[in-house]
C-alpha atoms as a PDB file:
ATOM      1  CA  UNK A   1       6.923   6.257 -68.579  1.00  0.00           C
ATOM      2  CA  UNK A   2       4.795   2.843 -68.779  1.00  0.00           C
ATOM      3  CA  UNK A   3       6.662  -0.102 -68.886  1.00  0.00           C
ATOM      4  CA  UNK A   4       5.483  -3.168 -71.025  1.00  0.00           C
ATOM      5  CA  UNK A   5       3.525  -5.408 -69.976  1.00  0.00           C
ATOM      6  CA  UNK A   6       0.862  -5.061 -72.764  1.00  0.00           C
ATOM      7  CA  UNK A   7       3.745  -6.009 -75.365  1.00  0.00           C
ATOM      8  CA  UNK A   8       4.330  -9.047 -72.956  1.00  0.00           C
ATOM      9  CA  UNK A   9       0.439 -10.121 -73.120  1.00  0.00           C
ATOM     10  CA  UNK A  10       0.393  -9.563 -76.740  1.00  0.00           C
ATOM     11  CA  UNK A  11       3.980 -11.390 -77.490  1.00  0.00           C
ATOM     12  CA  UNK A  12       2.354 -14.560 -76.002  1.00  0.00           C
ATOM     13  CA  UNK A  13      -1.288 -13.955 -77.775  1.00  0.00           C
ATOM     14  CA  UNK A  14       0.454 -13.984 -80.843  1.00  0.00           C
ATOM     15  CA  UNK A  15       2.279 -16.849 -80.353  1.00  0.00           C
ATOM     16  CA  UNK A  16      -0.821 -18.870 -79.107  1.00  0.00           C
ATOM     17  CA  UNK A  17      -2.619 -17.143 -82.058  1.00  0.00           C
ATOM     18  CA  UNK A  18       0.538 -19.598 -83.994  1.00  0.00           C
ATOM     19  CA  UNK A  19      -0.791 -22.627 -82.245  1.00  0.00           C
ATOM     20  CA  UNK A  20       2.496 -23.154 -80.783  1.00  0.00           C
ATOM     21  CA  UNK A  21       3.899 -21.668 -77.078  1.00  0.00           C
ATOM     22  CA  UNK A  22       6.661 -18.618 -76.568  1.00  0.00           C
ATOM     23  CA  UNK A  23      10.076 -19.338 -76.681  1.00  0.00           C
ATOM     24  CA  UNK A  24      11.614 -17.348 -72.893  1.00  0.00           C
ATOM     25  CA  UNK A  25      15.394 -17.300 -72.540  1.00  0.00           C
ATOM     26  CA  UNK A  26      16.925 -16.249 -69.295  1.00  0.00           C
ATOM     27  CA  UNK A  27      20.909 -14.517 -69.724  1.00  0.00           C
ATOM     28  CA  UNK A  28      21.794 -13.250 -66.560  1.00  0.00           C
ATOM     29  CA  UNK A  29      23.018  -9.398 -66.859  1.00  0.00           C
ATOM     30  CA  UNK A  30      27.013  -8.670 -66.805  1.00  0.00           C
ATOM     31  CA  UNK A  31      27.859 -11.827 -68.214  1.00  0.00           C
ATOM     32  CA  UNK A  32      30.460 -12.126 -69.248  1.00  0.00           C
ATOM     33  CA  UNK A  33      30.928  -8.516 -68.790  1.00  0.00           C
ATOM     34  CA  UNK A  34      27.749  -5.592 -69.728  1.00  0.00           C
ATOM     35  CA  UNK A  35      28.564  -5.603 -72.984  1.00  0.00           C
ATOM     36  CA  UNK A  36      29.184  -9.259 -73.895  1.00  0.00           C
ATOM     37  CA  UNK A  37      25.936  -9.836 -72.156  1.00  0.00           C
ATOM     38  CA  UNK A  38      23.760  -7.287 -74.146  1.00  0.00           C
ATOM     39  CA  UNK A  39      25.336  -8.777 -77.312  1.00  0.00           C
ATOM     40  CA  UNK A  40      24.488 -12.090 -76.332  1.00  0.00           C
ATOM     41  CA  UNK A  41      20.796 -11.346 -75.456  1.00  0.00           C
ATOM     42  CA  UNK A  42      20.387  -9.908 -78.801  1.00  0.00           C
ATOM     43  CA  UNK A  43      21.864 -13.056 -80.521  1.00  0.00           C
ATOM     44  CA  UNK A  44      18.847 -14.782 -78.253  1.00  0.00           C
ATOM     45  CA  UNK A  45      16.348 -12.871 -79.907  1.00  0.00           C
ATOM     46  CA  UNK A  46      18.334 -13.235 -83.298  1.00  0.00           C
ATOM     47  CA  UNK A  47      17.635 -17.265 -83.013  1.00  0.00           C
ATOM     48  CA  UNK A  48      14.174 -16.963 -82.149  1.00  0.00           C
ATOM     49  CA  UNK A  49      13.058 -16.047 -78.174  1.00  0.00           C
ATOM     50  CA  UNK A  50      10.561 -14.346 -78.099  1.00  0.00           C
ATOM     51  CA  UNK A  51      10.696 -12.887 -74.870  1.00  0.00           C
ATOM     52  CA  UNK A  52      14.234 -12.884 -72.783  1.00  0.00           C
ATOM     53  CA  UNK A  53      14.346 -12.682 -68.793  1.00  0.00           C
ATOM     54  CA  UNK A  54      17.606 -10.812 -67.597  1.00  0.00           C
ATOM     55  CA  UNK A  55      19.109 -11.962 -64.417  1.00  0.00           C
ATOM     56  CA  UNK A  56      19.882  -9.915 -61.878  1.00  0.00           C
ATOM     57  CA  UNK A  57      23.348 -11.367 -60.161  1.00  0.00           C
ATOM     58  CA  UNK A  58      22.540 -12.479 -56.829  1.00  0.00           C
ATOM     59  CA  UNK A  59      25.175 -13.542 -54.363  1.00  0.00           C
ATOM     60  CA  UNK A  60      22.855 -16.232 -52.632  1.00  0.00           C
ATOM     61  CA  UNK A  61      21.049 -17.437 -56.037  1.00  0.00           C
ATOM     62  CA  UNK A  62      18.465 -19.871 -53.918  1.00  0.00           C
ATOM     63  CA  UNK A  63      16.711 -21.516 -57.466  1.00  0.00           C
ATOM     64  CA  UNK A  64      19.715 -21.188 -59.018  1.00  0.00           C
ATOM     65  CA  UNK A  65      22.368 -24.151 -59.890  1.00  0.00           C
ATOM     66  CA  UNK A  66      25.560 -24.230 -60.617  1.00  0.00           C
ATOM     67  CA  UNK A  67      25.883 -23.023 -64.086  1.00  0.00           C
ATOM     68  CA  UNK A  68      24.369 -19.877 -63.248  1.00  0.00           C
ATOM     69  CA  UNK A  69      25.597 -19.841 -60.390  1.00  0.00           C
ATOM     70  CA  UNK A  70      29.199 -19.662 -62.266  1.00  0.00           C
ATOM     71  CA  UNK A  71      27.721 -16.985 -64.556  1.00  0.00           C
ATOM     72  CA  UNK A  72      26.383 -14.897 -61.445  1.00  0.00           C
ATOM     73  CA  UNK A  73      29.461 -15.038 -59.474  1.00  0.00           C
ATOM     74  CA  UNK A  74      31.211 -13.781 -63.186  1.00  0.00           C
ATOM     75  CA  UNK A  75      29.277 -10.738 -63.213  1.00  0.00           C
ATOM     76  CA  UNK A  76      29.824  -9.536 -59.672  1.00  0.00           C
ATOM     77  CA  UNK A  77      33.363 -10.283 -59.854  1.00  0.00           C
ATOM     78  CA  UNK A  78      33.192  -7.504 -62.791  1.00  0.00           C
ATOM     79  CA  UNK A  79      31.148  -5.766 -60.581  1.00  0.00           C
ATOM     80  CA  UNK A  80      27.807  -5.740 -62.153  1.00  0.00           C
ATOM     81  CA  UNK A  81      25.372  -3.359 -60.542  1.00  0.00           C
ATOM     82  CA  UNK A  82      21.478  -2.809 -60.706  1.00  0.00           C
ATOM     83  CA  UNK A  83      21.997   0.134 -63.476  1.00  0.00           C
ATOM     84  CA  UNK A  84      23.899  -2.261 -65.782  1.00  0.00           C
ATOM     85  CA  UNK A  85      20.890  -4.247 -65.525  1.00  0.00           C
ATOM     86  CA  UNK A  86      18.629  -1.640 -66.231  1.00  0.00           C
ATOM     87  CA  UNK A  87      21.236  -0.294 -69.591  1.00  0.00           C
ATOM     88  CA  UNK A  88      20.560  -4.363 -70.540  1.00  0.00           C
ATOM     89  CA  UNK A  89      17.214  -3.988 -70.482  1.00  0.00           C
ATOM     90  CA  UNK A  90      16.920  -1.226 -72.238  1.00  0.00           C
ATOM     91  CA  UNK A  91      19.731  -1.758 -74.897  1.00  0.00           C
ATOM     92  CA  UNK A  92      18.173  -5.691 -75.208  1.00  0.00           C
ATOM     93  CA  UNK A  93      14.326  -3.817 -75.985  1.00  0.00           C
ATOM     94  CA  UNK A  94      15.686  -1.020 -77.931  1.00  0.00           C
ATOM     95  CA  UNK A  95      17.349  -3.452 -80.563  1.00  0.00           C
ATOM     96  CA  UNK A  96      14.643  -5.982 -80.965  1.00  0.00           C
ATOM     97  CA  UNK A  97      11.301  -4.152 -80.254  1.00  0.00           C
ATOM     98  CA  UNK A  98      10.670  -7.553 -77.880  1.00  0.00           C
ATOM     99  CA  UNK A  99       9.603  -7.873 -74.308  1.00  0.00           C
ATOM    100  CA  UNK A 100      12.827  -8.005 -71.626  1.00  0.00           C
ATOM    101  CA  UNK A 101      11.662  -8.885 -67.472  1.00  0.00           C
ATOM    102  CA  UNK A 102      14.246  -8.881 -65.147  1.00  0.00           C
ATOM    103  CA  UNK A 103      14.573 -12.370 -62.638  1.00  0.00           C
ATOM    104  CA  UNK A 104      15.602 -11.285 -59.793  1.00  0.00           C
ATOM    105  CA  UNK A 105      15.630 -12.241 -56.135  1.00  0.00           C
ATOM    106  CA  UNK A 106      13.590  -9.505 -53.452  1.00  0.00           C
ATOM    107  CA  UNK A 107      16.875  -8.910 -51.376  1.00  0.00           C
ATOM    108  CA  UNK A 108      18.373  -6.056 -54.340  1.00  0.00           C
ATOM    109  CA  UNK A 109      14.903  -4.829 -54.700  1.00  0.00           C
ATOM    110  CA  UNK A 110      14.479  -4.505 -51.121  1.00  0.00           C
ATOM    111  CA  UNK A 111      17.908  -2.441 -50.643  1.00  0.00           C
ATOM    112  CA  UNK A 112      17.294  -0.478 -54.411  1.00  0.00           C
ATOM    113  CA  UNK A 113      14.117   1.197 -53.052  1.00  0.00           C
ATOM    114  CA  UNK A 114      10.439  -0.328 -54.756  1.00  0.00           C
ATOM    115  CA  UNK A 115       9.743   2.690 -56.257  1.00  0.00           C
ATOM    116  CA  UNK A 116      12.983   3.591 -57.225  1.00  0.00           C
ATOM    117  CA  UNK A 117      13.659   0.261 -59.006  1.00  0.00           C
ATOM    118  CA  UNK A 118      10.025  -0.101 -60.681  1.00  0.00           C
ATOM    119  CA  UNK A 119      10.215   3.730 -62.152  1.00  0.00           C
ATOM    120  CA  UNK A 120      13.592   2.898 -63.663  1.00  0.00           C
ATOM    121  CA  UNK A 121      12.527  -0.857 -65.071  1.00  0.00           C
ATOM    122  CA  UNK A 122       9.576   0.863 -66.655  1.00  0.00           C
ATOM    123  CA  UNK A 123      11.728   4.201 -68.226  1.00  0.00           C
ATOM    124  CA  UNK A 124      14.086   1.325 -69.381  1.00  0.00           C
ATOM    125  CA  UNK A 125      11.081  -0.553 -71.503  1.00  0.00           C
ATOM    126  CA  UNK A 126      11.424  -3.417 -69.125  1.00  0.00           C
ATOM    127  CA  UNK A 127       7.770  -5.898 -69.316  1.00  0.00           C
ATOM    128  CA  UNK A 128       8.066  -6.666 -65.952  1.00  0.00           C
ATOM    129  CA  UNK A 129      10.037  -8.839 -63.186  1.00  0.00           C
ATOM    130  CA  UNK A 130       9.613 -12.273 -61.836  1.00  0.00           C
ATOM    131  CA  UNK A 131       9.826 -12.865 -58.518  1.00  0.00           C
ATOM    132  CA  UNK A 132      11.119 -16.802 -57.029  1.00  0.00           C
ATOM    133  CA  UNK A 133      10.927 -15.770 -53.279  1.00  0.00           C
ATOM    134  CA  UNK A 134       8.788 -12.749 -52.416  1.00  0.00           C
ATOM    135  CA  UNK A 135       6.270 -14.586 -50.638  1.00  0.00           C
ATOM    136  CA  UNK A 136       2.475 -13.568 -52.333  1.00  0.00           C
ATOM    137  CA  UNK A 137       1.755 -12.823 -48.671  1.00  0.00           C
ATOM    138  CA  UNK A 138       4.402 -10.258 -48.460  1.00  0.00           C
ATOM    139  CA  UNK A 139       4.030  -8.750 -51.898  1.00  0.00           C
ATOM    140  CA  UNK A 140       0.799  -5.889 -52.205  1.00  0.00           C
ATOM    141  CA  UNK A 141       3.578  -3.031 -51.879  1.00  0.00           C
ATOM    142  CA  UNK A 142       5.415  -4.470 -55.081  1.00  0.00           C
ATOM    143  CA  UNK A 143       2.502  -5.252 -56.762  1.00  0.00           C
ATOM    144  CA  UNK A 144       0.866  -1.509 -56.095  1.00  0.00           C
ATOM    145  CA  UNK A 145       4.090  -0.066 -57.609  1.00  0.00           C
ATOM    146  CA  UNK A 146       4.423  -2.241 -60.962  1.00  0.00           C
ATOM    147  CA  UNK A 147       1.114  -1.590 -61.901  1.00  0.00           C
ATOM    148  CA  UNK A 148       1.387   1.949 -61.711  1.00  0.00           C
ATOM    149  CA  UNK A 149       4.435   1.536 -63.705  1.00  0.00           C
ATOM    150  CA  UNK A 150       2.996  -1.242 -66.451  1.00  0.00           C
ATOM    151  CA  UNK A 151       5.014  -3.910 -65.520  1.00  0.00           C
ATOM    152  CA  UNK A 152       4.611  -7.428 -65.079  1.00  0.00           C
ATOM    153  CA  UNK A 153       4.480  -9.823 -61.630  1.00  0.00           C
ATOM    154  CA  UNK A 154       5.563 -13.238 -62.258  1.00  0.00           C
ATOM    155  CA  UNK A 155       5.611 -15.471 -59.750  1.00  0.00           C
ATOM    156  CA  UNK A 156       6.767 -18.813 -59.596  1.00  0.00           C
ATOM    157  CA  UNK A 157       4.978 -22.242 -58.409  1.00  0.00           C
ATOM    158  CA  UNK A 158       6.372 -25.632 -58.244  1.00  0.00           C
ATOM    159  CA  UNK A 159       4.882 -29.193 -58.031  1.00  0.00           C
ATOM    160  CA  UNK A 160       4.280 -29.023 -54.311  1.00  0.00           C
ATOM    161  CA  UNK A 161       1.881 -26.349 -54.319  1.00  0.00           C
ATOM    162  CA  UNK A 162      -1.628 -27.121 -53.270  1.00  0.00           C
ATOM    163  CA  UNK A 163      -4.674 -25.886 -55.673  1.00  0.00           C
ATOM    164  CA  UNK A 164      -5.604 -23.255 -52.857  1.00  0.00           C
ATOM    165  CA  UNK A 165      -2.101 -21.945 -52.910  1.00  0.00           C
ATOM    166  CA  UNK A 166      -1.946 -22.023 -56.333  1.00  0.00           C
ATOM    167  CA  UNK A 167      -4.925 -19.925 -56.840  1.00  0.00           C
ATOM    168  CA  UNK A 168      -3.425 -17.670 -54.314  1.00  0.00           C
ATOM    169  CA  UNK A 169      -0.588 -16.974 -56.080  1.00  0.00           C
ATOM    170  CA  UNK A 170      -1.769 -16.484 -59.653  1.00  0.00           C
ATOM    171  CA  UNK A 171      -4.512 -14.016 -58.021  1.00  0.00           C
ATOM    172  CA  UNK A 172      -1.873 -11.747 -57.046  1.00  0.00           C
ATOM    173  CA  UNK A 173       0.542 -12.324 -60.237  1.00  0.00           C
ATOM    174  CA  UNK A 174       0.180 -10.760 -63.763  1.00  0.00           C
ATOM    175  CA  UNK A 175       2.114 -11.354 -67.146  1.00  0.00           C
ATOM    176  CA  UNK A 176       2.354 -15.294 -67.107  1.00  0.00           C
ATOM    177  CA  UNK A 177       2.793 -18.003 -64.431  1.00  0.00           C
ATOM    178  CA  UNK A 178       6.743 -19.066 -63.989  1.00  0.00           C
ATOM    179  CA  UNK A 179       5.837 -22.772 -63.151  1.00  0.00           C
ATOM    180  CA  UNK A 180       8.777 -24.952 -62.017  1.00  0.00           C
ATOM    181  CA  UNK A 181       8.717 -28.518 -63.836  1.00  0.00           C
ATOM    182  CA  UNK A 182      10.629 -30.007 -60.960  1.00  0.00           C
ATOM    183  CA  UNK A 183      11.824 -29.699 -57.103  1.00  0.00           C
ATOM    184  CA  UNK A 184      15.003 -27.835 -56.915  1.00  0.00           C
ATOM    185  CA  UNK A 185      17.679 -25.493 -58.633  1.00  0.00           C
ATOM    186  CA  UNK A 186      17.690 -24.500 -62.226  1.00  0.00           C
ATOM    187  CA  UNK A 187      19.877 -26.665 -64.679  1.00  0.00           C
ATOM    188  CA  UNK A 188      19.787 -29.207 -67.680  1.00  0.00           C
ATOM    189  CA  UNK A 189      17.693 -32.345 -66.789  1.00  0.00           C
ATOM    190  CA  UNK A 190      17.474 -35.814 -69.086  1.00  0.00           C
ATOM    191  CA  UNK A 191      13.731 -35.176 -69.006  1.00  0.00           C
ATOM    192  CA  UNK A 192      11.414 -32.590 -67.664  1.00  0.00           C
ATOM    193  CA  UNK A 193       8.603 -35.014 -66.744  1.00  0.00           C
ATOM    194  CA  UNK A 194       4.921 -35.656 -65.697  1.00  0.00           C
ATOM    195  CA  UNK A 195       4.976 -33.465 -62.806  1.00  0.00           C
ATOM    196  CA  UNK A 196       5.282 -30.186 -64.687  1.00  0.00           C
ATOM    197  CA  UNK A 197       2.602 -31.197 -67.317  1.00  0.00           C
ATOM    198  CA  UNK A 198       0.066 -31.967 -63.860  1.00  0.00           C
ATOM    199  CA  UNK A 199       0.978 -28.430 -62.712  1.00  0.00           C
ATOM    200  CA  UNK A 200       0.351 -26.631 -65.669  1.00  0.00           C
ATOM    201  CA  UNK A 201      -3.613 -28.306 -65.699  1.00  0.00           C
ATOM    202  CA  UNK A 202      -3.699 -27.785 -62.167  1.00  0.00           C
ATOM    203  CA  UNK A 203      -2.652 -24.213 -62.521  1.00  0.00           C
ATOM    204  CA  UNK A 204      -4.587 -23.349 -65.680  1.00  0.00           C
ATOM    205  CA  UNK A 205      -7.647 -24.383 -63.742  1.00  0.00           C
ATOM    206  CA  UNK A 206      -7.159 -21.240 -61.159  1.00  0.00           C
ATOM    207  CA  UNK A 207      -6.224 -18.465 -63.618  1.00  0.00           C
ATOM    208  CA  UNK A 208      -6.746 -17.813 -67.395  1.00  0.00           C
ATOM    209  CA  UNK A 209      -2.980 -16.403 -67.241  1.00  0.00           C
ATOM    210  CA  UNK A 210      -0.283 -17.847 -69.899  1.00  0.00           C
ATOM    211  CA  UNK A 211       1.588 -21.050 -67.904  1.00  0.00           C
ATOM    212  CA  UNK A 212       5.312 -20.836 -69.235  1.00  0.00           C
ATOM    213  CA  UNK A 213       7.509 -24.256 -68.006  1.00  0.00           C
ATOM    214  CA  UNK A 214      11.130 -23.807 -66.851  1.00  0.00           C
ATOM    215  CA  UNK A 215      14.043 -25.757 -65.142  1.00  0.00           C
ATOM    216  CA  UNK A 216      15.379 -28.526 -66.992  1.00  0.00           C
ATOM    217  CA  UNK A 217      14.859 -27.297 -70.666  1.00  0.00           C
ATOM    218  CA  UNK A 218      17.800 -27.911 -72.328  1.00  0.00           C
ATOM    219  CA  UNK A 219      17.235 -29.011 -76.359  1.00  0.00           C
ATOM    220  CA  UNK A 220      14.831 -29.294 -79.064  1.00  0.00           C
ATOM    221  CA  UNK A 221      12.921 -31.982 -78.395  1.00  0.00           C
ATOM    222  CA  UNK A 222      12.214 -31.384 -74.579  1.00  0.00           C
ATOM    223  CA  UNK A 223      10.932 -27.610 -75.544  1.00  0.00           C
ATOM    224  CA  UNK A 224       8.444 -29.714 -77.959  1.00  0.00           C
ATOM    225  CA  UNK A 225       7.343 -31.552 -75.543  1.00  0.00           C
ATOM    226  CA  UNK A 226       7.035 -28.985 -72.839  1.00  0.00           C
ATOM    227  CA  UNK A 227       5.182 -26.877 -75.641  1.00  0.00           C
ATOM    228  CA  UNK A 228       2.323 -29.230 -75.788  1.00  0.00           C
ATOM    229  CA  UNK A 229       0.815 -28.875 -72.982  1.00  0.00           C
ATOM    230  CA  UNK A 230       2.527 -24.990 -71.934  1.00  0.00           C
ATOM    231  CA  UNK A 231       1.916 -21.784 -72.910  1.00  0.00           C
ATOM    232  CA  UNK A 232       5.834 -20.804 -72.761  1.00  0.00           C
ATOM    233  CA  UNK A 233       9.139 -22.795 -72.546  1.00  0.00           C
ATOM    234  CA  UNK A 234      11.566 -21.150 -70.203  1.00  0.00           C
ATOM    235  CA  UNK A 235      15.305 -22.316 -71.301  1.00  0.00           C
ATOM    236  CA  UNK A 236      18.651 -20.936 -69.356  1.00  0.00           C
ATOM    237  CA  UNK A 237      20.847 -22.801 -67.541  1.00  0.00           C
ATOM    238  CA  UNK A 238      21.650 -24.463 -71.275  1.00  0.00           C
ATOM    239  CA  UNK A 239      22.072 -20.542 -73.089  1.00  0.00           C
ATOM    240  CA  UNK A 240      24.483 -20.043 -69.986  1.00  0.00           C
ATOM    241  CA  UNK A 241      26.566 -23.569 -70.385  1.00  0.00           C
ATOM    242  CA  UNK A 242      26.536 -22.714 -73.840  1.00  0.00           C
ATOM    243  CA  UNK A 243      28.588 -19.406 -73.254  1.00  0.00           C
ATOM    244  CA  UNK A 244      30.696 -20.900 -70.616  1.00  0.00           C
ATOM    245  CA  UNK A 245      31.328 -23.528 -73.037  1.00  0.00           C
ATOM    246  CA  UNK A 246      32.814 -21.475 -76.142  1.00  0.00           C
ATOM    247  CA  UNK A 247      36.291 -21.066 -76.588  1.00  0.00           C
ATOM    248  CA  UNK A 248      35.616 -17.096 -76.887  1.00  0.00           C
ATOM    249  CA  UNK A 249      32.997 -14.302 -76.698  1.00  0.00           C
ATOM    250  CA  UNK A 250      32.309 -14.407 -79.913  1.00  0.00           C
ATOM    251  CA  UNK A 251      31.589 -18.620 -80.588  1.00  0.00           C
ATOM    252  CA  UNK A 252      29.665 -18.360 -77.268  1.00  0.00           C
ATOM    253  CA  UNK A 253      27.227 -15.489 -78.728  1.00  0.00           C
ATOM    254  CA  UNK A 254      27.061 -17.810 -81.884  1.00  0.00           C
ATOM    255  CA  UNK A 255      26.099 -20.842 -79.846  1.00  0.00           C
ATOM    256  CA  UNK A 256      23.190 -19.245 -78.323  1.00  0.00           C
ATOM    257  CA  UNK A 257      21.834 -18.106 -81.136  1.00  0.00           C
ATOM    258  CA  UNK A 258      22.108 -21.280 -83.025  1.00  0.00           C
ATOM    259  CA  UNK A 259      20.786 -22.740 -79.800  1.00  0.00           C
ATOM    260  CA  UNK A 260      17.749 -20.141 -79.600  1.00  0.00           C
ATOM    261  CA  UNK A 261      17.279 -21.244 -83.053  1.00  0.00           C
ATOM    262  CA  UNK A 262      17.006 -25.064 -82.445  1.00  0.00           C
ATOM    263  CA  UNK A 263      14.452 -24.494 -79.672  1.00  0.00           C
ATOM    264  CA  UNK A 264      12.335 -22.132 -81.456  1.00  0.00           C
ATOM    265  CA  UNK A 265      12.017 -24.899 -84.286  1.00  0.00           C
ATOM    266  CA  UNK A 266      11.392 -27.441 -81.323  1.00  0.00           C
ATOM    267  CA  UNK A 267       8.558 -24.600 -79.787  1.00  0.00           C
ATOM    268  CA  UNK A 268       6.920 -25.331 -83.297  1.00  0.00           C
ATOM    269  CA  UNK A 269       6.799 -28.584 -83.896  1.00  0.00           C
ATOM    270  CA  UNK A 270       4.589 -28.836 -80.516  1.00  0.00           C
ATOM    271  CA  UNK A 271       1.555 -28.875 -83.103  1.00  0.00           C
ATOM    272  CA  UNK A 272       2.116 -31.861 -84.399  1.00  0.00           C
ATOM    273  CA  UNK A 273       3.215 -33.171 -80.959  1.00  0.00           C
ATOM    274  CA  UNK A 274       0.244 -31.805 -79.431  1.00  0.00           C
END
């Protein structure tokens, strides 16, 4: 079975086609347990993402600050593994029709087995996985399996890449461009900044691939302004904080889809930003 990167593509196309950029949430799998994650997910789509990325629980999360951090170390004290991941993915694509990736650091991959993990993303309708630190370098033997299998390579650059690293890296990638607005971990910033609108011209320049902004994303009014000048706006350490946030399961799947809503009305009103 293919996976789906082609509904991916087309997902962004047709928001482009809108004159506005993709609204990407990130819910990390097994949060708060498999179940209360999948339902939360769907309330993501419900508000208005229009692609989600599922996180795969990491013990060392490197990008990752501390609110997902907290929701991480939540899921593999309920002992999340790699196929509740895979039943999120599939559950999440099933129910909405929309394009799921899975973020996940190379170490689980690694142990999983390429092929193993690729063939099962794909059979699960997953679009594709991005990548924070498999080095492009390092990467052809990923790559060769999630193309056979349709899915997508995301990579991520950050301010400090060079041009001739940056063309390096969105060579090798496919799906969009993951570029960080800021140094450092994942969480709610005051503003995202100059930097990340530099790095999206910079990058743009070496590859005609979609350039979707994350880190710092955290209401309305910063996803408008991240949307004009980015293809996508990449919001989750504030869908997390959200759910952390609620009183119960129930308010916290409520909050992020009334949050999913309020950024998908701030991914709009880019075009008169813009």
């Amino acid at each position: 079975m293919s996976g789906n990167i082609q509904l991916l593509t087309d997902t962004l196309e047709h928001a482009k086609s809108e004159n506005r950029a993709a609204l990407i949430a990130y819910l990390p799998a097994g949060f708060p347990t498999v179940d209360g994650g999948i339902e939360a997910i769907k309330a993501a789509f419900d508000g208005g993402a229009d692609v989600v990325e599922v996180g795969l629980p990491h013990s060392d999360p490197v990008l990752d600050g501390p609110v997902i951090q907290t929701a991480d170390d939540i899921a593999l004290r309920g002992g999340v593994k790699i196929a509740d991941v895979m039943r999120t993915v599939r559950e999440a694509h099933e129910a909405t029709g929309k394009p799921v990736l899975v973020m996940t650091y190379w170490n689980p991959i690694d142990r999983y087995g390429i092929e193993r993990f690729t063939a099962e993303l794909a059979e699960a309708g997953g679009a594709g996985c991005i990548l924070p630190d498999l080095p492009v370098q390092e990467s052809a033997v990923w790559r060769e399996h999630a193309e056979k299998h349709g899915l997508a390579t995301v990579f991520v650059v950050a301010p400090s890449s060079k041009d001739e690293r940056l063309a390096t890296i969105t060579r090798a990638g496919s799906g969009f461009v993951y570029a960080a607005s800021l140094m450092g971990v994942t969480g709610t910033r005051e503003s995202v900044g100059e930097q990340a609108a530099d790095l999206v011209r910079r990058t743009r320049a070496t590859s005609e691939l979609p350039v979707c902004v994350g880190l710092g994303v955290s209401n309305a009014d910063q996803a408008a302004e991240v949307a004009s000048f980015a293809d996508g706006v990449i919001v989750g350490s504030a869908f997390v904080k959200r759910m952390l946030d609620a009183d119960d399961h129930a308010a916290g799947v409520a909050a992020v889809r009334e949050l999913a809503g309020e950024l998908a009305r701030g991914v709009r009103r880019s075009a008169t930003v813009s």
